[in-house]
C-alpha atoms as a PDB file:
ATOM      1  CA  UNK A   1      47.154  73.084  39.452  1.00  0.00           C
ATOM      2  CA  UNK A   2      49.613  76.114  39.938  1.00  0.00           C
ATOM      3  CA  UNK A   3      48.058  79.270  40.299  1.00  0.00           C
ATOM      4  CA  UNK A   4      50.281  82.047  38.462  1.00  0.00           C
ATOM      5  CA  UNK A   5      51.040  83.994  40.800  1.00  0.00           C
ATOM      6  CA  UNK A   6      52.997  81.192  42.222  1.00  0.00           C
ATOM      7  CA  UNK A   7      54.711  80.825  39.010  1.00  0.00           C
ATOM      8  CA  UNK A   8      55.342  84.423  39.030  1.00  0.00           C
ATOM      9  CA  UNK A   9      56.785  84.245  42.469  1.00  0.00           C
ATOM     10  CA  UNK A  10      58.891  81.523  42.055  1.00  0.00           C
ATOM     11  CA  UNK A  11      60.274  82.946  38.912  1.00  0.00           C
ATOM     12  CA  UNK A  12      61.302  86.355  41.042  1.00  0.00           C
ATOM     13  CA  UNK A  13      62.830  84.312  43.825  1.00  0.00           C
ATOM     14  CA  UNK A  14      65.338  82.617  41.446  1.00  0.00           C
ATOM     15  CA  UNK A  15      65.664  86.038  39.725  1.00  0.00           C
ATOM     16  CA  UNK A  16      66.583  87.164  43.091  1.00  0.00           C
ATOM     17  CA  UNK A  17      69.052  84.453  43.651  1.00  0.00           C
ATOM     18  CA  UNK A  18      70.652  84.688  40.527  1.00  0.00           C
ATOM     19  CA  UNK A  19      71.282  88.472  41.262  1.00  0.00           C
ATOM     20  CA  UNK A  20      72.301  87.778  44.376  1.00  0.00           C
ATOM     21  CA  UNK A  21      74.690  85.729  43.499  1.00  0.00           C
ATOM     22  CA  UNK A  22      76.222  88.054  40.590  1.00  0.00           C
ATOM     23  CA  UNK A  23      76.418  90.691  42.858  1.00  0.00           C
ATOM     24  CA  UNK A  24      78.312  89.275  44.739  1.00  0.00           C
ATOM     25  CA  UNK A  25      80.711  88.030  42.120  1.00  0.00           C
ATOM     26  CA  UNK A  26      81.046  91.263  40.567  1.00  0.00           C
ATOM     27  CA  UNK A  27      81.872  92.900  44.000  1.00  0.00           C
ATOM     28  CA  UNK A  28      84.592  90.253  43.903  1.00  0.00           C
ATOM     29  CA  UNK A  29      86.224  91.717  41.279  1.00  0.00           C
ATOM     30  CA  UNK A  30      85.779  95.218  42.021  1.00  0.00           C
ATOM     31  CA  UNK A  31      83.208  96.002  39.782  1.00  0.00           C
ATOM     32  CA  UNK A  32      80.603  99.031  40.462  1.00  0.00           C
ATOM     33  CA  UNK A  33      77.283  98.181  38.549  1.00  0.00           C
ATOM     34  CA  UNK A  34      74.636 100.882  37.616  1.00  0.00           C
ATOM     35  CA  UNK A  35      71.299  99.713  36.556  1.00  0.00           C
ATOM     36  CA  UNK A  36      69.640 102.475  34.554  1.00  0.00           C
ATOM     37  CA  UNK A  37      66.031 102.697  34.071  1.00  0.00           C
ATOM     38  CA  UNK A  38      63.725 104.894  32.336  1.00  0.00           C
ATOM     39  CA  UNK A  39      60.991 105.162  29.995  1.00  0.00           C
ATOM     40  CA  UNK A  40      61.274 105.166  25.818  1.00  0.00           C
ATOM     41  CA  UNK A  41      62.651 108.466  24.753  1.00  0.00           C
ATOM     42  CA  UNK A  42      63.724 109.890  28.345  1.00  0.00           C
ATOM     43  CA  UNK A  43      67.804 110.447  26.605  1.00  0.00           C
ATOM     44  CA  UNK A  44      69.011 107.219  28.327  1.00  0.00           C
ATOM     45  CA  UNK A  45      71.383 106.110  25.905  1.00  0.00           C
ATOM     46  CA  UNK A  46      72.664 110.061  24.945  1.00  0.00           C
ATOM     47  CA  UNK A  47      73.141 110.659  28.464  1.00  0.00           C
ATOM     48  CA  UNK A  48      75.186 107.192  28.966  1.00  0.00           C
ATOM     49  CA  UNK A  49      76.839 108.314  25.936  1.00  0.00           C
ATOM     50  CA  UNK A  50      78.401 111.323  27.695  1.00  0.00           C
ATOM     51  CA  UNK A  51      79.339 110.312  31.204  1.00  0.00           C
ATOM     52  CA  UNK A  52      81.201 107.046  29.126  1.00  0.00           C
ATOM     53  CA  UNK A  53      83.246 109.123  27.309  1.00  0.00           C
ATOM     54  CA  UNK A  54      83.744 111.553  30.501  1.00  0.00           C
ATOM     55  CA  UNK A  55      84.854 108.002  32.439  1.00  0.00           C
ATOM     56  CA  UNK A  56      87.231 107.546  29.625  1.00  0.00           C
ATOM     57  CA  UNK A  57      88.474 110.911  29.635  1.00  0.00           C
ATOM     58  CA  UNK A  58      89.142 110.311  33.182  1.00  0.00           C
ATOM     59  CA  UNK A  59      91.188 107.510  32.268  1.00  0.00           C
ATOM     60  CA  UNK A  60      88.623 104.994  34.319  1.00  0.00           C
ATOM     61  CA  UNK A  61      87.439 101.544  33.471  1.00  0.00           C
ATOM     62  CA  UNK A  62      84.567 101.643  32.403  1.00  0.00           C
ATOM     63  CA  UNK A  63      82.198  99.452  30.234  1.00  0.00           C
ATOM     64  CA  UNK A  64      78.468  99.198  29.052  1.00  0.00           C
ATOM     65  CA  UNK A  65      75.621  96.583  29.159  1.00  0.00           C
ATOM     66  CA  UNK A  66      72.789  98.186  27.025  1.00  0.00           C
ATOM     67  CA  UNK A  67      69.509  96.323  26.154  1.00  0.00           C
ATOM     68  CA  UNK A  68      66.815  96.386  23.521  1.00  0.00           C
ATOM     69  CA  UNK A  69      64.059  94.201  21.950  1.00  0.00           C
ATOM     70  CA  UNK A  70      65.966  94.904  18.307  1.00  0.00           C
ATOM     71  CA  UNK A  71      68.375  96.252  16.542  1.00  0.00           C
ATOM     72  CA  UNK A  72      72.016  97.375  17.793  1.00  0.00           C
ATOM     73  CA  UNK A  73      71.973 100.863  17.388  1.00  0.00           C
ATOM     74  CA  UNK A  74      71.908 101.860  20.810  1.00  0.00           C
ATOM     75  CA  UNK A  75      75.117  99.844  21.405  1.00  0.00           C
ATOM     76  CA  UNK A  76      77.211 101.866  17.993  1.00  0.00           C
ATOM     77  CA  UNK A  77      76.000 104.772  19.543  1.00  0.00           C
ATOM     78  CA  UNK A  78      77.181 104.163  22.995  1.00  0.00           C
ATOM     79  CA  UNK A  79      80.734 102.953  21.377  1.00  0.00           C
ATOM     80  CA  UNK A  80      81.410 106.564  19.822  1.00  0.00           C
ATOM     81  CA  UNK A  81      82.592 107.010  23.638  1.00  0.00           C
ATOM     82  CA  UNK A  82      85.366 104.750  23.483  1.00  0.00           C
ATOM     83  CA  UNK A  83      84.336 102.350  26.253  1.00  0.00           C
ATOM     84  CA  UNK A  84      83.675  98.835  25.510  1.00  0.00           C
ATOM     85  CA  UNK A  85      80.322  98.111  24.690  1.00  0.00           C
ATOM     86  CA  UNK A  86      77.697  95.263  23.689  1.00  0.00           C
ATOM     87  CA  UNK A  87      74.121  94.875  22.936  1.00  0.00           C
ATOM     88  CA  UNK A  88      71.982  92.681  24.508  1.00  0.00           C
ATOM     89  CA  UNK A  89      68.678  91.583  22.569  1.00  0.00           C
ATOM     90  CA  UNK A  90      65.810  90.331  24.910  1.00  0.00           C
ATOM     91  CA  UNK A  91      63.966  88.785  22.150  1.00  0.00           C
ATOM     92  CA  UNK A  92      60.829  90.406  22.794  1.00  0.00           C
ATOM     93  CA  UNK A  93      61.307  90.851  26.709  1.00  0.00           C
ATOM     94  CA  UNK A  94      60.435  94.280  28.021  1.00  0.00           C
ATOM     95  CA  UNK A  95      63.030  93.724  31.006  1.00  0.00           C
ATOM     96  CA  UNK A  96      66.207  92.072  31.624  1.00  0.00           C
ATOM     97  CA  UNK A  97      66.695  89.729  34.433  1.00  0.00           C
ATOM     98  CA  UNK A  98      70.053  88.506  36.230  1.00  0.00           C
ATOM     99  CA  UNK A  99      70.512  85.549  34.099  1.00  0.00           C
ATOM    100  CA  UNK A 100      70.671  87.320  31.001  1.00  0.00           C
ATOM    101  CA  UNK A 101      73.487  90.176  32.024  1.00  0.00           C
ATOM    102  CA  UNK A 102      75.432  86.905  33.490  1.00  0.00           C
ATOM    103  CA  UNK A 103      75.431  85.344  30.394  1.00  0.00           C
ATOM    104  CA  UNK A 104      76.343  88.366  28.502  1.00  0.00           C
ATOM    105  CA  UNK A 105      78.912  89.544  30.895  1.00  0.00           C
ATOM    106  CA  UNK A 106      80.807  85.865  30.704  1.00  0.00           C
ATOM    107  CA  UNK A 107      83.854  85.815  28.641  1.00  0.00           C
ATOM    108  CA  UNK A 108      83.310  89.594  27.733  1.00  0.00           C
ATOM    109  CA  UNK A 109      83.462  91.694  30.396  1.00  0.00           C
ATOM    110  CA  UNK A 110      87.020  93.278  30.678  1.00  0.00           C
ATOM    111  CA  UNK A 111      89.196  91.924  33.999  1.00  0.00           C
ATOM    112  CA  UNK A 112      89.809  95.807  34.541  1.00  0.00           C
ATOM    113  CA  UNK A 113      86.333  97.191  34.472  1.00  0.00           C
ATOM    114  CA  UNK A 114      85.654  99.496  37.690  1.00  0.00           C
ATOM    115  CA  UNK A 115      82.141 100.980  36.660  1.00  0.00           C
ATOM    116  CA  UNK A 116      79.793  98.586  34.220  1.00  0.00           C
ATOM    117  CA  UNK A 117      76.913 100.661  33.157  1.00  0.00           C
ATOM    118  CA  UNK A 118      73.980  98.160  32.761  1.00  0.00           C
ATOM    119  CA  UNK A 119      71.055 100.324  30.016  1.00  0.00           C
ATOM    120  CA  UNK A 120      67.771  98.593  30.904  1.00  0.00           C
ATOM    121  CA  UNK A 121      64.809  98.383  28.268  1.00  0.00           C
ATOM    122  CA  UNK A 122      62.811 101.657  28.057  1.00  0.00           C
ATOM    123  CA  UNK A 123      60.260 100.464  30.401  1.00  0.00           C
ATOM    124  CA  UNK A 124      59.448 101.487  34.197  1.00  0.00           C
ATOM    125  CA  UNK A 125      57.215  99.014  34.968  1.00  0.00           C
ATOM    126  CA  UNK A 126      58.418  95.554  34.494  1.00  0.00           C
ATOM    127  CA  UNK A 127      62.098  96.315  34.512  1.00  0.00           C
ATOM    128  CA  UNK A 128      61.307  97.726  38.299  1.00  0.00           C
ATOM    129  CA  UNK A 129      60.384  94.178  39.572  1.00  0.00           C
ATOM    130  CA  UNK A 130      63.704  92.380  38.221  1.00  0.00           C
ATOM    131  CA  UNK A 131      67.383  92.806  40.569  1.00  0.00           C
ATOM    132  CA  UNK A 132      70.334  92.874  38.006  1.00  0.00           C
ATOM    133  CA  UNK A 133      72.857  92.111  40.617  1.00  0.00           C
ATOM    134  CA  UNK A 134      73.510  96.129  40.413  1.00  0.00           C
ATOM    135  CA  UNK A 135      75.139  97.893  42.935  1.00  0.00           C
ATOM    136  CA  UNK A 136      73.057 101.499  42.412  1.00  0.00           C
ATOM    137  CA  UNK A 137      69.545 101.406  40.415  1.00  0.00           C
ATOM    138  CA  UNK A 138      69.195 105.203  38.875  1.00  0.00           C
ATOM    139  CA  UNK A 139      65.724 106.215  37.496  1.00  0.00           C
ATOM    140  CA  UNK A 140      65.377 108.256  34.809  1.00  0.00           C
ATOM    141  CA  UNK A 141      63.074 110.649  33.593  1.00  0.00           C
ATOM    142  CA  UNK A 142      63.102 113.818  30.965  1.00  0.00           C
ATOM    143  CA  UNK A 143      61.245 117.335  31.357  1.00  0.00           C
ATOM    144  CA  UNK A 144      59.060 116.321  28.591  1.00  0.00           C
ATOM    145  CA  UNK A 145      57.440 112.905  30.802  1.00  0.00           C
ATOM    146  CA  UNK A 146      55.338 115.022  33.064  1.00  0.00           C
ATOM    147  CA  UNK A 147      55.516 115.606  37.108  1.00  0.00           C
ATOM    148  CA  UNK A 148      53.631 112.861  38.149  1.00  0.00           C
ATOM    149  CA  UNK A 149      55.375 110.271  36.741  1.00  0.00           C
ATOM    150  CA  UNK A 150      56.756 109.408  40.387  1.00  0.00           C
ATOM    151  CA  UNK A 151      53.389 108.818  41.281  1.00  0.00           C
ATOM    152  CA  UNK A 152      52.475 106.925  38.432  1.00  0.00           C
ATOM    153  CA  UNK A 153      55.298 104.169  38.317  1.00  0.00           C
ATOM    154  CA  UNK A 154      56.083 104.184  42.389  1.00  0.00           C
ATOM    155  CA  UNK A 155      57.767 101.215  42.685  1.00  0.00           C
ATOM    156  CA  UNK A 156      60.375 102.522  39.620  1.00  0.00           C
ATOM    157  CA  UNK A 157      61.346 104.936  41.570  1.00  0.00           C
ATOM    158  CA  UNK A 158      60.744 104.228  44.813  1.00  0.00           C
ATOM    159  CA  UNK A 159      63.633 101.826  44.369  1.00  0.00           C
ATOM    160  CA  UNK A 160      65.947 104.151  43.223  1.00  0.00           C
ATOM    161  CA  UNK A 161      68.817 104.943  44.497  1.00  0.00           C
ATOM    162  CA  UNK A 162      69.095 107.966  42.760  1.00  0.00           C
ATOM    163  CA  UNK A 163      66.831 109.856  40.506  1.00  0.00           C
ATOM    164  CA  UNK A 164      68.214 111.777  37.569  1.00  0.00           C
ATOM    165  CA  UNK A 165      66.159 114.692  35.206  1.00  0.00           C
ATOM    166  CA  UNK A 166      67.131 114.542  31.871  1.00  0.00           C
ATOM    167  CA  UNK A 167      66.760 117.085  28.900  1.00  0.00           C
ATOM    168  CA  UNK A 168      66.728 120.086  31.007  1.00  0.00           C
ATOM    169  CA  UNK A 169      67.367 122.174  28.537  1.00  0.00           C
ATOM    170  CA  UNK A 170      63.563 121.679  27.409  1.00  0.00           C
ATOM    171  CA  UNK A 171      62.460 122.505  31.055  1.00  0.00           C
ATOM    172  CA  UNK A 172      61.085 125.794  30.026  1.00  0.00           C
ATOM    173  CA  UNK A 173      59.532 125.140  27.253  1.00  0.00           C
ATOM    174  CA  UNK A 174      57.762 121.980  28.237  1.00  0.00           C
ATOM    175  CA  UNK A 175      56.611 123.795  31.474  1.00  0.00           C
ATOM    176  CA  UNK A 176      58.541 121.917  33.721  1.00  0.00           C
ATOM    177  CA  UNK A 177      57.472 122.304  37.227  1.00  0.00           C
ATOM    178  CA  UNK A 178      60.581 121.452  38.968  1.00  0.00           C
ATOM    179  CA  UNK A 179      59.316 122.226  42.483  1.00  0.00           C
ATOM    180  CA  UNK A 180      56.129 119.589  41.829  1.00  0.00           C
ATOM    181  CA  UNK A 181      58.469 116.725  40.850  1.00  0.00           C
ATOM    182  CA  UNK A 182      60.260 117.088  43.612  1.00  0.00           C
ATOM    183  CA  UNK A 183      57.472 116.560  45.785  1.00  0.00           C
ATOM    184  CA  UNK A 184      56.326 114.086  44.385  1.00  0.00           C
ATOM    185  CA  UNK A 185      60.037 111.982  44.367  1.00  0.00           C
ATOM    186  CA  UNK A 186      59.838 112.434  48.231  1.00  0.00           C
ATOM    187  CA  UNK A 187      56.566 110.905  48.448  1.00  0.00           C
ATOM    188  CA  UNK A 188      57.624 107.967  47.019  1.00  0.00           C
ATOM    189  CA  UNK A 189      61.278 107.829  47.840  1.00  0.00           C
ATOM    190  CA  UNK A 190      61.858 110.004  50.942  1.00  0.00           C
ATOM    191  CA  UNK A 191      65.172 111.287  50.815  1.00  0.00           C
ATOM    192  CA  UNK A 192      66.721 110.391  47.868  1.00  0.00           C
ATOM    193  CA  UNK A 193      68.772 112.791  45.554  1.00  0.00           C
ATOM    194  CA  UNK A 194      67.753 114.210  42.366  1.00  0.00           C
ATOM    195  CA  UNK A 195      70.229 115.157  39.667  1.00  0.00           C
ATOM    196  CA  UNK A 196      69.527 117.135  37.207  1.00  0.00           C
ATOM    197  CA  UNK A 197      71.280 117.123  33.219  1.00  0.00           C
ATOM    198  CA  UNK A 198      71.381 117.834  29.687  1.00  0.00           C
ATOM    199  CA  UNK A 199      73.035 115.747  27.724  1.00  0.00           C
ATOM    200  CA  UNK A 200      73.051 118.706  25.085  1.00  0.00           C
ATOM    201  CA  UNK A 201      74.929 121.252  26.847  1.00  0.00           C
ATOM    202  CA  UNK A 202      76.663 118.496  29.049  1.00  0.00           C
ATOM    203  CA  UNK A 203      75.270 120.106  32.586  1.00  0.00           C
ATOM    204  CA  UNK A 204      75.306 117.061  35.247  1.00  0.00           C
ATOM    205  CA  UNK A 205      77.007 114.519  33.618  1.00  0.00           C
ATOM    206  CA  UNK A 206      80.208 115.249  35.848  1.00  0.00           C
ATOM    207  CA  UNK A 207      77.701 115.314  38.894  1.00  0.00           C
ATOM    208  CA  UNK A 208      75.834 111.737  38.114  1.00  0.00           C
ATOM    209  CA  UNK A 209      79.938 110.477  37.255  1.00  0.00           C
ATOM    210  CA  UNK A 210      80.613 111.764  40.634  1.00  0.00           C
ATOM    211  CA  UNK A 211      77.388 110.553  42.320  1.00  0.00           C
ATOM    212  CA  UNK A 212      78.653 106.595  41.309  1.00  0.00           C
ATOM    213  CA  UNK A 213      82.405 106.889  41.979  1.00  0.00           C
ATOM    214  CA  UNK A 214      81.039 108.083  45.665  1.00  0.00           C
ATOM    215  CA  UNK A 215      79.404 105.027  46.179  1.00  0.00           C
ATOM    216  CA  UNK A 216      82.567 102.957  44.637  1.00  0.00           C
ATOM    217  CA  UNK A 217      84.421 104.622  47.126  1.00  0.00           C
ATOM    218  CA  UNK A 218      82.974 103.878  49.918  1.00  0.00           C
ATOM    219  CA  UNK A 219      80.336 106.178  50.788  1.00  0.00           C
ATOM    220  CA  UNK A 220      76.720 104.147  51.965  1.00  0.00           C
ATOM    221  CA  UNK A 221      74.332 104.241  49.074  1.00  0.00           C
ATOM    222  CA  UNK A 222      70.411 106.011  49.666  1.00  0.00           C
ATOM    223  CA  UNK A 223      68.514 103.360  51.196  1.00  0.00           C
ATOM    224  CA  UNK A 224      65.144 103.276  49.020  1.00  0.00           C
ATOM    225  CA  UNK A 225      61.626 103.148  50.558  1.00  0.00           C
ATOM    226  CA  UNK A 226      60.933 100.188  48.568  1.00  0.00           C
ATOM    227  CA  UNK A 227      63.911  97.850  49.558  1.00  0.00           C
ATOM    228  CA  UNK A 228      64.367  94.292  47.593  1.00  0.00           C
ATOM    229  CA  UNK A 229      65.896  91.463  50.504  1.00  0.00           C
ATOM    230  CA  UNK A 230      68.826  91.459  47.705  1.00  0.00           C
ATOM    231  CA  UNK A 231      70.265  94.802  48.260  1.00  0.00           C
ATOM    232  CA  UNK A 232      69.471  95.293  51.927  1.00  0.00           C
ATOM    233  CA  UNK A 233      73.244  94.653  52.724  1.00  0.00           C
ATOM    234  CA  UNK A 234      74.292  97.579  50.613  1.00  0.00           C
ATOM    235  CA  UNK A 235      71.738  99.850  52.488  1.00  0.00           C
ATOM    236  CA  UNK A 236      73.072 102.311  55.003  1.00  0.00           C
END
């Protein structure tokens, strides 16, 4: 009989392909892809909010993937930037995996896009495990979450390609100890960068922006410390 952790590996392997695959498709047609990731309540979907409309502002092509296990208020929220949008349900998933954004992105995605924002489910555990195809995987995490949270979900972001600090506004009241996260982001992912924003006063959403377009441009991507055999061709 088949143990499950053979089912379990078999199931990542074709996740792996699948991404694989769509990466490579989507770097056919130009298309930058940003998987965000982040726990429930981090400001995900506020800060997406803001550097959409700034990438409209801009006057670049940019669109949004954004998942959830109900409703579609994420998505309306998201479309108050002016940047085509649509919801994806998992159905009771707490992940998405490369089949899933394919199907979505079929028929819908516009011929133009440049940047496609993919939102993940609020989850850093299983989302971690699953390769969307992306082209940069951001982590996420607000003031409020704590300092060890590096430590606590390592393989979240210690496949990050960047890490990003939300709601800094709140830093001094939530006793944000700015120096300890930092620490403890190297310990998991030496070297990577850590940008820091508030979507309410609109600090860093020019500098994440900025962060992507590098990487569209041609500048070689933070190589992780936890690697999947997918991306190792867009490592430097």
């Amino acid at each position: 009989m088949c143990r499950s952790v053979d089912v379990k590996q078999a199931v990542m392997a074709k996740n792996d392909d699948l991404a694989a695959a769509l990466r490579t498709d989507l770097d056919r047609q130009g298309v930058t892809t940003v998987n965000l990731l982040s726990s429930p309540g981090s400001g995900k979907t506020e800060l997406l909010t803001h550097v959409l409309g700034l990438s409209v502002r801009r006057g670049l092509a940019v669109a949004a993937l954004t998942a959830d296990l109900a409703t579609e208020n994420d998505a309306r929220r998201l479309a108050r930037s002016g940047a085509p949008v649509k919801q994806l349900l998992t159905g009771g998933l707490c992940h998405l995996e490369a089949r899933q954004v394919r199907g979505h992105l079929e028929g819908w995605l516009p011929v133009d896009t440049a940047l496609l924002f993919v939102e993940n489910v609020g989850n850093l555990v299983c989302p971690a495990a699953y390769d969307l195809g992306e082209t940069l995987r951001v982590v996420l995490m607000a003031v409020t979450e704590g300092e060890d949270k590096p430590l606590k979900y390592p393989t979240a972001f210690g496949s990050a390609h960047l890490v990003v600090v939300t709601k800094t506004d709140l830093a001094e009241a939530a006793g944000f100890d700015e120096a300890a996260f930092t620490g403890n982001v190297e310990r998991v992912n030496p070297g990577v960068d850590v940008v820091r924003t508030s979507a309410r006063r609109g600090e860093g959403v020019d500098v994440l922006l900025d962060r992507v377009l590098a990487v569209r441009n041609g500048a070689p991507p933070h190589r992780p410390a936890l690697t999947a055999p997918a991306h190792q061709h867009t490592a430097s």
